[in-house]
ModelCIF file with pLDDT and N, C-alpha, C, O atoms, coordinates in Angstrom:
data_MODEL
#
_entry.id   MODEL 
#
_entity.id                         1 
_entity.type                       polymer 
_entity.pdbx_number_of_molecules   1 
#
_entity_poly.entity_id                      1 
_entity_poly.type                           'polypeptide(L)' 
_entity_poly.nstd_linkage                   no 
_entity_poly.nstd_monomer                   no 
_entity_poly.pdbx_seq_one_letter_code       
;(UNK)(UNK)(UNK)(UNK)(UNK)(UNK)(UNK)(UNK)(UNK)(UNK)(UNK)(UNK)(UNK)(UNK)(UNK)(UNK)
(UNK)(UNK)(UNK)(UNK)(UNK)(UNK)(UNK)(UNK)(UNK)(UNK)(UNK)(UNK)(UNK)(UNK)(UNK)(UNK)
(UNK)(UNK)(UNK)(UNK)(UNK)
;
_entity_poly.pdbx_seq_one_letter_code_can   XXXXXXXXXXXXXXXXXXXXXXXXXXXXXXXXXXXXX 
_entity_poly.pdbx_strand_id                 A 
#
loop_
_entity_poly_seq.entity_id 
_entity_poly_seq.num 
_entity_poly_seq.mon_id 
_entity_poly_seq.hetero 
1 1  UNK n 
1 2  UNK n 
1 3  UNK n 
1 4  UNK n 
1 5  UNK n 
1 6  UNK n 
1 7  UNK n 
1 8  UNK n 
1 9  UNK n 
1 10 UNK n 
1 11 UNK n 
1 12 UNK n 
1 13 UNK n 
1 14 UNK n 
1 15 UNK n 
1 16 UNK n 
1 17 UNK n 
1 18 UNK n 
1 19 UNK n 
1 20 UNK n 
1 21 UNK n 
1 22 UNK n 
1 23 UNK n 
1 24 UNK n 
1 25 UNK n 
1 26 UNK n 
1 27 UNK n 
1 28 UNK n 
1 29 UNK n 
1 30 UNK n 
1 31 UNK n 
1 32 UNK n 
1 33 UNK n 
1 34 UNK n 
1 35 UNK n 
1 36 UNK n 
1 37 UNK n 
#
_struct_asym.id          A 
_struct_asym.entity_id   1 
#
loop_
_ma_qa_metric.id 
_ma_qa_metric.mode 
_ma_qa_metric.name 
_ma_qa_metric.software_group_id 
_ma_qa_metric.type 
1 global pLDDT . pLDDT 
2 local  pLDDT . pLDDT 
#
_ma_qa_metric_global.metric_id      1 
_ma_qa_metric_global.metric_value   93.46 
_ma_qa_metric_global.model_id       1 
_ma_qa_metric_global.ordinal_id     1 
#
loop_
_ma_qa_metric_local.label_asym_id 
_ma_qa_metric_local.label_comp_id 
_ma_qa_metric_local.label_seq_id 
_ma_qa_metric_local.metric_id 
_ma_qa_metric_local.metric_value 
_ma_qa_metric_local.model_id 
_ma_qa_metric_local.ordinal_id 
A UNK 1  2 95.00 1 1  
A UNK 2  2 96.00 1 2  
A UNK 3  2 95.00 1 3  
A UNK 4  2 96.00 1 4  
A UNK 5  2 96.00 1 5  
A UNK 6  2 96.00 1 6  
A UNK 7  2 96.00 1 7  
A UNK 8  2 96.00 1 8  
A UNK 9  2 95.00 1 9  
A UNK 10 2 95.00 1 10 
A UNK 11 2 95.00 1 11 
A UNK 12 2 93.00 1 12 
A UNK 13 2 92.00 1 13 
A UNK 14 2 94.00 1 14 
A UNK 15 2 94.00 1 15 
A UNK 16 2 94.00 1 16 
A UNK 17 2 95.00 1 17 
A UNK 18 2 96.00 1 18 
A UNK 19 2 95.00 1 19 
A UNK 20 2 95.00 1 20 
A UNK 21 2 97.00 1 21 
A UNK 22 2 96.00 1 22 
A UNK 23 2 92.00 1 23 
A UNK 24 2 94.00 1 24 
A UNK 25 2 94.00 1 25 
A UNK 26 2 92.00 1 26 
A UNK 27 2 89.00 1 27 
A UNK 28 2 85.00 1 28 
A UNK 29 2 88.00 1 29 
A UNK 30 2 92.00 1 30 
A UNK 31 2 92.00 1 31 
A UNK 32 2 88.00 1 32 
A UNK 33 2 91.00 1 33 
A UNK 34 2 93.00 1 34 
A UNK 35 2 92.00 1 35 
A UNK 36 2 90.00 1 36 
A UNK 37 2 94.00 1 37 
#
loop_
_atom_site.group_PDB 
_atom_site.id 
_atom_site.type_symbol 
_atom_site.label_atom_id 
_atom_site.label_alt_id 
_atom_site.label_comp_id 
_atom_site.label_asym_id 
_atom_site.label_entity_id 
_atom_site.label_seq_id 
_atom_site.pdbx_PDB_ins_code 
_atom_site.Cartn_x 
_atom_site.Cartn_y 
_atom_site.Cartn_z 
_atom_site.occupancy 
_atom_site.B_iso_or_equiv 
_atom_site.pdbx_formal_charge 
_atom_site.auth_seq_id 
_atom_site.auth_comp_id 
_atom_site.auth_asym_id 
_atom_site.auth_atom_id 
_atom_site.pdbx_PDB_model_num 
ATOM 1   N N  . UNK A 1 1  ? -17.894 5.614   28.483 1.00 95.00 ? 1  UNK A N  1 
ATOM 2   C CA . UNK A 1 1  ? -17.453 7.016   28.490 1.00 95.00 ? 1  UNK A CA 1 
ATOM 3   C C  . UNK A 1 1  ? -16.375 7.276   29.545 1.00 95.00 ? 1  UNK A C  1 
ATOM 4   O O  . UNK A 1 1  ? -15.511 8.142   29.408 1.00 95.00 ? 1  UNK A O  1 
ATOM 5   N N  . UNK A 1 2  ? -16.491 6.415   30.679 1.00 96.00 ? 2  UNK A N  1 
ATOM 6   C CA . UNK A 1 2  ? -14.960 6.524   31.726 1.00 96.00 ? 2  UNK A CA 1 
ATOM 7   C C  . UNK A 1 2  ? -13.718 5.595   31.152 1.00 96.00 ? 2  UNK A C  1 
ATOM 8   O O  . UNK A 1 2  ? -12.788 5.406   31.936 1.00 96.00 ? 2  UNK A O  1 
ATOM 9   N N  . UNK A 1 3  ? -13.667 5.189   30.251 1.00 95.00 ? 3  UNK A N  1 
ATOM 10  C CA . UNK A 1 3  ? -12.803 4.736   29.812 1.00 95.00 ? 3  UNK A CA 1 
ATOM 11  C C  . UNK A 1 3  ? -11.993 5.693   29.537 1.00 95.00 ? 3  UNK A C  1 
ATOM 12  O O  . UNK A 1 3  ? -12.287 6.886   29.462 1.00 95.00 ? 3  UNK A O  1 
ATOM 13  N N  . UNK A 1 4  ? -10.660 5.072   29.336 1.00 96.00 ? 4  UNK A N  1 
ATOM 14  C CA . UNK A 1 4  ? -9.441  6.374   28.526 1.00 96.00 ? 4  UNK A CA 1 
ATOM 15  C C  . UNK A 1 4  ? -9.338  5.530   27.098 1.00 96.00 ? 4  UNK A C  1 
ATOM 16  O O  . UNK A 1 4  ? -9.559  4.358   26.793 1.00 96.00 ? 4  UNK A O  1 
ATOM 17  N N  . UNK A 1 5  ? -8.803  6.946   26.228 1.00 96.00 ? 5  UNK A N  1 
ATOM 18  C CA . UNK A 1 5  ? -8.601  6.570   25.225 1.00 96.00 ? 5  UNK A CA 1 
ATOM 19  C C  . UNK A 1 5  ? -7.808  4.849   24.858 1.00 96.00 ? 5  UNK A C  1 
ATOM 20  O O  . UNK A 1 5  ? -7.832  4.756   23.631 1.00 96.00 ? 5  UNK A O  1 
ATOM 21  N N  . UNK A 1 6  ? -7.493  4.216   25.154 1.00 96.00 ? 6  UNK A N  1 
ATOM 22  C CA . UNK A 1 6  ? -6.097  3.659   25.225 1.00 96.00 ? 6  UNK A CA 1 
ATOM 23  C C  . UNK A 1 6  ? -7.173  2.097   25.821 1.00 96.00 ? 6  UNK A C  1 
ATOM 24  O O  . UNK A 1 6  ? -6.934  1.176   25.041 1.00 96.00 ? 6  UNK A O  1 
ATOM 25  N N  . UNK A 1 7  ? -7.825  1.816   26.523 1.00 96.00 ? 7  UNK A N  1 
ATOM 26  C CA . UNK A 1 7  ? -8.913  0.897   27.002 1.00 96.00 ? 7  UNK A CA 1 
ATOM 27  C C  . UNK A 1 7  ? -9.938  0.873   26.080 1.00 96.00 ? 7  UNK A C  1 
ATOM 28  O O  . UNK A 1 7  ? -10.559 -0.162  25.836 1.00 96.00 ? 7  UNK A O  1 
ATOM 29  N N  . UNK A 1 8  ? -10.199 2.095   25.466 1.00 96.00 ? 8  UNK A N  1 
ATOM 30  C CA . UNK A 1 8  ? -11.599 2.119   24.171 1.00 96.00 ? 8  UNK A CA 1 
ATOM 31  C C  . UNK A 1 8  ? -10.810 0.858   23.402 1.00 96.00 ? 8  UNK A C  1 
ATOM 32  O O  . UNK A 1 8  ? -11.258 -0.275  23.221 1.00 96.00 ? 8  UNK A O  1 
ATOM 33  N N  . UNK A 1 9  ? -9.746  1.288   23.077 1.00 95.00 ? 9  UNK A N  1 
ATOM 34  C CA . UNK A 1 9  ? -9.041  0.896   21.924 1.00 95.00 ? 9  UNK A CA 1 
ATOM 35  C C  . UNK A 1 9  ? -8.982  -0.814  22.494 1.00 95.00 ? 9  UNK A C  1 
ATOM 36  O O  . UNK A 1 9  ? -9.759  -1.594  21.943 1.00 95.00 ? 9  UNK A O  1 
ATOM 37  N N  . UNK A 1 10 ? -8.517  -1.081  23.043 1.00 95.00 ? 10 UNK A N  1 
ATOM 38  C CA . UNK A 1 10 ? -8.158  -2.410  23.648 1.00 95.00 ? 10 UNK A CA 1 
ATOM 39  C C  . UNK A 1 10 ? -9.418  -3.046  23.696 1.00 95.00 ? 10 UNK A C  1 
ATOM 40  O O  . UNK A 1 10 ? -9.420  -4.039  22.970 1.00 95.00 ? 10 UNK A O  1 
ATOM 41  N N  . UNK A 1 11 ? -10.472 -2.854  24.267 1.00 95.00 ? 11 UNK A N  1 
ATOM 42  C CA . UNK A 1 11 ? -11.706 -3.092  23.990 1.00 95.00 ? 11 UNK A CA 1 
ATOM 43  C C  . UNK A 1 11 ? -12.280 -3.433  22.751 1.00 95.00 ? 11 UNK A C  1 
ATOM 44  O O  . UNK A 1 11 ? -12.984 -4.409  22.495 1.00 95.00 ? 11 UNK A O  1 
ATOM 45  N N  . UNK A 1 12 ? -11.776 -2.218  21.758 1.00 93.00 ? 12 UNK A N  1 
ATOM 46  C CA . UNK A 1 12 ? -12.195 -2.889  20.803 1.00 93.00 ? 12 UNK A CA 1 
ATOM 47  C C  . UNK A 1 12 ? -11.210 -4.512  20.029 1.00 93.00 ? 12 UNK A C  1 
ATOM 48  O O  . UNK A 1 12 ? -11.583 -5.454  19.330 1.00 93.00 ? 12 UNK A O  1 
ATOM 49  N N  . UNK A 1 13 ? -9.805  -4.091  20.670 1.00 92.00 ? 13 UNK A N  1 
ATOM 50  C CA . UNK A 1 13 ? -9.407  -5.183  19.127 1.00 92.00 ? 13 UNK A CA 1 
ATOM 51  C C  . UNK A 1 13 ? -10.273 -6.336  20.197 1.00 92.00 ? 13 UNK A C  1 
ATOM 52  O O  . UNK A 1 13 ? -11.212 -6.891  19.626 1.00 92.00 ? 13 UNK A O  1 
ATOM 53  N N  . UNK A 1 14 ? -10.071 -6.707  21.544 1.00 94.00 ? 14 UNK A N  1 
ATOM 54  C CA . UNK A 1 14 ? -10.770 -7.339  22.104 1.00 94.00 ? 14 UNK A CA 1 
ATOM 55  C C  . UNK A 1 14 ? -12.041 -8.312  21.953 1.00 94.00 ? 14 UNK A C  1 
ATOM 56  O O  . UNK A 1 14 ? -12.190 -9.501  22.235 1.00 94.00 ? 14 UNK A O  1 
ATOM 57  N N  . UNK A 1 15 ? -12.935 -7.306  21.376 1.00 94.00 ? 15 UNK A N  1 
ATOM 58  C CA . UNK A 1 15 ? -14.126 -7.756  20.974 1.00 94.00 ? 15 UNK A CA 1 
ATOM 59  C C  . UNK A 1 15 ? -13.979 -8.020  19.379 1.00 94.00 ? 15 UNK A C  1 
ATOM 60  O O  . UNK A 1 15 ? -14.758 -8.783  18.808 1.00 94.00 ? 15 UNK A O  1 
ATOM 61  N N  . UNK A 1 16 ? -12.957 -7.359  18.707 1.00 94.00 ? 16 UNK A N  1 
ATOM 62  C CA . UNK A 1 16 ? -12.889 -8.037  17.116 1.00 94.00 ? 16 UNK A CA 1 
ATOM 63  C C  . UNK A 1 16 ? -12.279 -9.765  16.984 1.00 94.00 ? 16 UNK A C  1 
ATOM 64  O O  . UNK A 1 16 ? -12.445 -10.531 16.034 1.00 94.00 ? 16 UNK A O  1 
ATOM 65  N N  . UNK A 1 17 ? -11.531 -10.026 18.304 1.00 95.00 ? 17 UNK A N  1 
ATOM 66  C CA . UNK A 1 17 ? -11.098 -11.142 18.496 1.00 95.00 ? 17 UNK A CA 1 
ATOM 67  C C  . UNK A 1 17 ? -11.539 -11.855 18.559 1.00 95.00 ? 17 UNK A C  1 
ATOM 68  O O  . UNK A 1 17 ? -11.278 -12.915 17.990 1.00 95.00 ? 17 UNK A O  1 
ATOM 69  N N  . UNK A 1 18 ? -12.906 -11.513 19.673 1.00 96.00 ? 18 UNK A N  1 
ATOM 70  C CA . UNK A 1 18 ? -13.993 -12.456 19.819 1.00 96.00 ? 18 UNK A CA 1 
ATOM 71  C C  . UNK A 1 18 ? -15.103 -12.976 19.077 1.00 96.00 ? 18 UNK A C  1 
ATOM 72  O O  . UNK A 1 18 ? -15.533 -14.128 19.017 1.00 96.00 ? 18 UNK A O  1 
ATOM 73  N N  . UNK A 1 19 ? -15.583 -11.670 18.389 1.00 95.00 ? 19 UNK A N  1 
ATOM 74  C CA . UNK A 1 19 ? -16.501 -12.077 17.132 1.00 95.00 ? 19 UNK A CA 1 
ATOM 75  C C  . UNK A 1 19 ? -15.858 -13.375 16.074 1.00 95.00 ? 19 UNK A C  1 
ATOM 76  O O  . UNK A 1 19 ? -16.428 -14.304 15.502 1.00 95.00 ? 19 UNK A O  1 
ATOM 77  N N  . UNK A 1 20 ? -14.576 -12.991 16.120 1.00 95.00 ? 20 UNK A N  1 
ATOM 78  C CA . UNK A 1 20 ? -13.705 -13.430 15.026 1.00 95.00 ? 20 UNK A CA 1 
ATOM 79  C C  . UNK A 1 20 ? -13.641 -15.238 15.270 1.00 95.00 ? 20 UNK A C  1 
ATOM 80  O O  . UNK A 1 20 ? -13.810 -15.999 14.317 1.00 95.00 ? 20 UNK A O  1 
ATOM 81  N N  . UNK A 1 21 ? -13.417 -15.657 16.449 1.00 97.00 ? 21 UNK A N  1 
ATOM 82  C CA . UNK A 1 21 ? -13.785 -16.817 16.937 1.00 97.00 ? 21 UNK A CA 1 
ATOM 83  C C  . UNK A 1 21 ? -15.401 -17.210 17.260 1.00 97.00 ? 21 UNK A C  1 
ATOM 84  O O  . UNK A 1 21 ? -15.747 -18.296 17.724 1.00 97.00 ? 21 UNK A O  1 
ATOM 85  N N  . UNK A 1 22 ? -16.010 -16.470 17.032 1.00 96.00 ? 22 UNK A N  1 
ATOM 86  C CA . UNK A 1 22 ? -17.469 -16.968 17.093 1.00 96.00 ? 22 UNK A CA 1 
ATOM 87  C C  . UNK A 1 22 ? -17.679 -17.106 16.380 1.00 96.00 ? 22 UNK A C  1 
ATOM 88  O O  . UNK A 1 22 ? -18.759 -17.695 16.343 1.00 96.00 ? 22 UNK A O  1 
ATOM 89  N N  . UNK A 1 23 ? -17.000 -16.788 14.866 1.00 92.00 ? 23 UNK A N  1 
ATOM 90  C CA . UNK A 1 23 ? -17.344 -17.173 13.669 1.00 92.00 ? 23 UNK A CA 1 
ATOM 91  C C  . UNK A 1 23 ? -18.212 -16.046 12.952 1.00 92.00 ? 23 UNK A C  1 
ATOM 92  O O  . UNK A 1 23 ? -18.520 -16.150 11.765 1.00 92.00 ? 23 UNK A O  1 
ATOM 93  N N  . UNK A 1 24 ? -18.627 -14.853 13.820 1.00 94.00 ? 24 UNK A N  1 
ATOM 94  C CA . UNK A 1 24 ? -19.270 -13.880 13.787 1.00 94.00 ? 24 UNK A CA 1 
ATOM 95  C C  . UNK A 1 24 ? -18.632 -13.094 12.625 1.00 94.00 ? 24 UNK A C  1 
ATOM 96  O O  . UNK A 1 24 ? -19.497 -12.970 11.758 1.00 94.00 ? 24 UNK A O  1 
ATOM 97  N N  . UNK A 1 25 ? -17.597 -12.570 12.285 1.00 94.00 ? 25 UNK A N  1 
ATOM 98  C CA . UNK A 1 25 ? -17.049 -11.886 11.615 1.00 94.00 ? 25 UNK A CA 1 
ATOM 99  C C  . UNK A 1 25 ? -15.693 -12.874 10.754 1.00 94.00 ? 25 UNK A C  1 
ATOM 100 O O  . UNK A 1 25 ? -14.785 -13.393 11.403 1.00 94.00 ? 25 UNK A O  1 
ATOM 101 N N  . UNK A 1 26 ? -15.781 -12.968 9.438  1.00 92.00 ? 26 UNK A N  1 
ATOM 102 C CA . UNK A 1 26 ? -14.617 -13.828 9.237  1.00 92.00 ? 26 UNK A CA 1 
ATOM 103 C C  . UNK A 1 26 ? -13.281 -13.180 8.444  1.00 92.00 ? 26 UNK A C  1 
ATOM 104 O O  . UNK A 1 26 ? -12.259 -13.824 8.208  1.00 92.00 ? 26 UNK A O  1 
ATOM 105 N N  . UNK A 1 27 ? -13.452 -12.087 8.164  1.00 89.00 ? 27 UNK A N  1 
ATOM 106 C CA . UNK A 1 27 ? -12.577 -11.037 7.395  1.00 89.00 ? 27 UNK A CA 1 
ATOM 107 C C  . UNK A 1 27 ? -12.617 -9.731  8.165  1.00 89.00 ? 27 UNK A C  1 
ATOM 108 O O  . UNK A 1 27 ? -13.335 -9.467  9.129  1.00 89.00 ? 27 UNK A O  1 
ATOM 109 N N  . UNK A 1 28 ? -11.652 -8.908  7.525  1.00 85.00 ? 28 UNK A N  1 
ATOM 110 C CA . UNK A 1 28 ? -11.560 -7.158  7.636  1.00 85.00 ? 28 UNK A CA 1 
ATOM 111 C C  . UNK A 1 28 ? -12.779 -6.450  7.703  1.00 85.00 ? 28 UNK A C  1 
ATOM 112 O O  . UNK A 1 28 ? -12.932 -5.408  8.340  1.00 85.00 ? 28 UNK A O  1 
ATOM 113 N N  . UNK A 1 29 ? -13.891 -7.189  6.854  1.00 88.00 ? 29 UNK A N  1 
ATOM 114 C CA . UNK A 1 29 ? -14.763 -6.690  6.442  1.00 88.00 ? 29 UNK A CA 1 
ATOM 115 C C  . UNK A 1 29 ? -16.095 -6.256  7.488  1.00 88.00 ? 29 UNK A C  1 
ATOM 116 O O  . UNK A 1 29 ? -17.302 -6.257  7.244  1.00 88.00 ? 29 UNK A O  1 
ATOM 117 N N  . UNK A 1 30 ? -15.530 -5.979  8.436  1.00 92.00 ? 30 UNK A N  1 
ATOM 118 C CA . UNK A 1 30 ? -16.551 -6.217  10.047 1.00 92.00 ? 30 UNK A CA 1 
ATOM 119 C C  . UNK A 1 30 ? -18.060 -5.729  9.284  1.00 92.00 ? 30 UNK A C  1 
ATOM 120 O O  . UNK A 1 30 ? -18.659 -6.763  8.988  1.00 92.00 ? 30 UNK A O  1 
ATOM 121 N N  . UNK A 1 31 ? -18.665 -4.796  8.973  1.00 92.00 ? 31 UNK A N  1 
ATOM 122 C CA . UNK A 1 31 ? -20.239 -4.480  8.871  1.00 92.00 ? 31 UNK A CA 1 
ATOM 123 C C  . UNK A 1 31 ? -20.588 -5.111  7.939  1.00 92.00 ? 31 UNK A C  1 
ATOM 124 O O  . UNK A 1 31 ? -21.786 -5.392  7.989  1.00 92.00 ? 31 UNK A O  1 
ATOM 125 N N  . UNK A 1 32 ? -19.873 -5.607  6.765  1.00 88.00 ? 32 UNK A N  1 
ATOM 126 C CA . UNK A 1 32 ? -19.979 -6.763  5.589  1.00 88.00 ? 32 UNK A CA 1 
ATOM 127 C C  . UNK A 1 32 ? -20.485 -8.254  6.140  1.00 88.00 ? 32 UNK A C  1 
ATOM 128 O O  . UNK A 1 32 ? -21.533 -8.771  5.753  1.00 88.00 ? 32 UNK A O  1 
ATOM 129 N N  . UNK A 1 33 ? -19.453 -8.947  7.234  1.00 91.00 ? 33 UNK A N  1 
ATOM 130 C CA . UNK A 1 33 ? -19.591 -10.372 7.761  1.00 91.00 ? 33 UNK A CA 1 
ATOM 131 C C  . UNK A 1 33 ? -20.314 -9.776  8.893  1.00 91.00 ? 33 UNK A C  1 
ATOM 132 O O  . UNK A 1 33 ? -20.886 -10.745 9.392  1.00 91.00 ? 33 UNK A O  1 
ATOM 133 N N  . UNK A 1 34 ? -20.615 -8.743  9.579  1.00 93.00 ? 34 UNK A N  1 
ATOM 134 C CA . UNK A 1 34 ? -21.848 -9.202  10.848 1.00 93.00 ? 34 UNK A CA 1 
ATOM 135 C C  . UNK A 1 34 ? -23.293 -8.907  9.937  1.00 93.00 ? 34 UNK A C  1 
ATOM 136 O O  . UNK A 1 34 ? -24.315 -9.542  10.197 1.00 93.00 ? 34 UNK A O  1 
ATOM 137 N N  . UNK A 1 35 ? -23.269 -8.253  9.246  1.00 92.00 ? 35 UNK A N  1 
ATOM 138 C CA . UNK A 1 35 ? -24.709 -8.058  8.037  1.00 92.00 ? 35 UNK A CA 1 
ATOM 139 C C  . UNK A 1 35 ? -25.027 -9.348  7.550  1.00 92.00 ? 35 UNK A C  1 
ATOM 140 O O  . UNK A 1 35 ? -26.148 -9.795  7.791  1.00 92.00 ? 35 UNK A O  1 
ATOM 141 N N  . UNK A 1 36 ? -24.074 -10.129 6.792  1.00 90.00 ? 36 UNK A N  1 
ATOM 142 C CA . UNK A 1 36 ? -24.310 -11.481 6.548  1.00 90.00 ? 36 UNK A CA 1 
ATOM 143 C C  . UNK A 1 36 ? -24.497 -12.225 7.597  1.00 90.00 ? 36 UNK A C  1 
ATOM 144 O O  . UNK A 1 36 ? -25.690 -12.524 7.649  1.00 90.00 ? 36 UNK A O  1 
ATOM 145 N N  . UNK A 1 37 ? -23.792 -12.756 8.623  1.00 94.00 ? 37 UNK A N  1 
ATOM 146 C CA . UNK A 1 37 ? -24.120 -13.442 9.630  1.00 94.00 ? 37 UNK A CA 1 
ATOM 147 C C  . UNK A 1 37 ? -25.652 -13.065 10.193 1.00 94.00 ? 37 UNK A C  1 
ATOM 148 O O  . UNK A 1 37 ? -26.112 -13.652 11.172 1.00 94.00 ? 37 UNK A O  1 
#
């Protein structure tokens, strides 16, 4: 919640990056591939 807008955001592609190399998420489809996983 002390974040600024602009760090939320970064945060997130951040963590889409990371899932994305964990193999966690393998498409666009983020609640699709972490449901399956």
């Amino acid at each position: 919640e002390q974040l600024s807008t602009k760090e939320v955001i970064k945060l997130y592609s951040a963590s889409i990056k990371e899932l994305k190399r964990r193999k966690i998420i393998r498409t666009n489809n983020v609640i699709g591939d972490m449901g399956e996983y």
